[in-house]
Protein backbone atom coordinates (compact mmCIF):
# COMPACT_ATOMS: atom_id res chain seq x y z
CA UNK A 1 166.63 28.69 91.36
CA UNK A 2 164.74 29.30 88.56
CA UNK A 3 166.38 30.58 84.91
CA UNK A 4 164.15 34.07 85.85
CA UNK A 5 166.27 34.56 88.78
CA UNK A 6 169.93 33.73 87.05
CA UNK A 7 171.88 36.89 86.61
CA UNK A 8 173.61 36.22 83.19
CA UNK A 9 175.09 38.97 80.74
CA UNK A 10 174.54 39.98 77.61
CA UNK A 11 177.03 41.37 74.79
CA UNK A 12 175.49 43.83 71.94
CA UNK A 13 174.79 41.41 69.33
CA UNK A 14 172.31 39.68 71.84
CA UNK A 15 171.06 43.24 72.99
CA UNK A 16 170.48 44.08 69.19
CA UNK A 17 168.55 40.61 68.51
CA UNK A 18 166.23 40.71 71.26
CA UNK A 19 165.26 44.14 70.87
CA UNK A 20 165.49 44.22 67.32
CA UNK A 21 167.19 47.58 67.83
CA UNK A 22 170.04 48.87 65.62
CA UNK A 23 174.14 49.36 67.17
CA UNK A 24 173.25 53.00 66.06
CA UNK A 25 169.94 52.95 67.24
CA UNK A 26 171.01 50.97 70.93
CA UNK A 27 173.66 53.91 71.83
CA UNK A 28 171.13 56.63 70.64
CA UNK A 29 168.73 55.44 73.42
CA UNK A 30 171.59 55.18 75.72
CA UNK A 31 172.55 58.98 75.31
CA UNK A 32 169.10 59.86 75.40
CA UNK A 33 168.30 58.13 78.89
CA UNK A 34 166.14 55.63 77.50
CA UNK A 35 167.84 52.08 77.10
CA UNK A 36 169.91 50.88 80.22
CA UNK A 37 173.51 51.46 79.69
CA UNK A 38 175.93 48.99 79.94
CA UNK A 39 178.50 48.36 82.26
CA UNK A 40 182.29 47.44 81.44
CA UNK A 41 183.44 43.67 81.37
CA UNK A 42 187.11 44.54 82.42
CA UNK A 43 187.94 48.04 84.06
CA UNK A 44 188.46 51.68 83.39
CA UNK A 45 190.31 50.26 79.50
CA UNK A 46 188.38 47.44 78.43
CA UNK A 47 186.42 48.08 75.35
CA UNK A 48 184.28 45.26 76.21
CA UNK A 49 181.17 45.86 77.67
CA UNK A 50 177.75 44.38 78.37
CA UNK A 51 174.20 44.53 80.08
CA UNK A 52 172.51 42.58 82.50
CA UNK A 53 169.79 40.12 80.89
CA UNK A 54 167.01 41.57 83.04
CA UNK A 55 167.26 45.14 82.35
CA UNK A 56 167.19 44.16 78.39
CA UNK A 57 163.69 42.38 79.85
CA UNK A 58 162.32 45.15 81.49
CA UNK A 59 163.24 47.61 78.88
CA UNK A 60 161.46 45.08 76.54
CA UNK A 61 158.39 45.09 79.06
CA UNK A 62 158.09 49.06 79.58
CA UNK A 63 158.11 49.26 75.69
CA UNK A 64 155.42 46.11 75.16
CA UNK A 65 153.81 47.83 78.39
CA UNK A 66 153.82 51.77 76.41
CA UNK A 67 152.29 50.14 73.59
CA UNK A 68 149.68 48.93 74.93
CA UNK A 69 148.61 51.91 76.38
CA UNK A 70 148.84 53.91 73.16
CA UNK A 71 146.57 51.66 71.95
CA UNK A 72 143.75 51.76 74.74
CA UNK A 73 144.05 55.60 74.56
CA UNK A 74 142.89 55.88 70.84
């Protein structure tokens, strides 16, 4: 198996460093429907919480993806 197909998760200061998104800016996107939301690391109480690697990719990839379009369209 190859390190693409791992399933691994990913706690906010990762999420924040490979998106180069703000905490503020992160849960903005969230409540607007546009950045995965994350899923809780311990039940119904924990605080802790986290999102899988791959949706942090593909969010990366739609955005790289928008981008480029933008561009091509002016």
């Amino acid at each position: 198996m190859n390190q693409q197909n791992k399933l691994f998760i990913i706690r906010l200061p990762e999420c924040m460093v490979r998106t180069g998104l703000s905490r503020s800016s992160i849960y903005q996107r969230i409540a607007e429907g546009t950045f995965p939301k994350p899923f809780s690391l311990g039940g119904k109480k924990a605080r802790a919480v986290g999102w899988l690697s791959s949706s942090i990719d593909n969010f990366i990839n739609d955005l790289i993806e928008a981008s480029n379009k933008a561009e091509m369209d002016v």
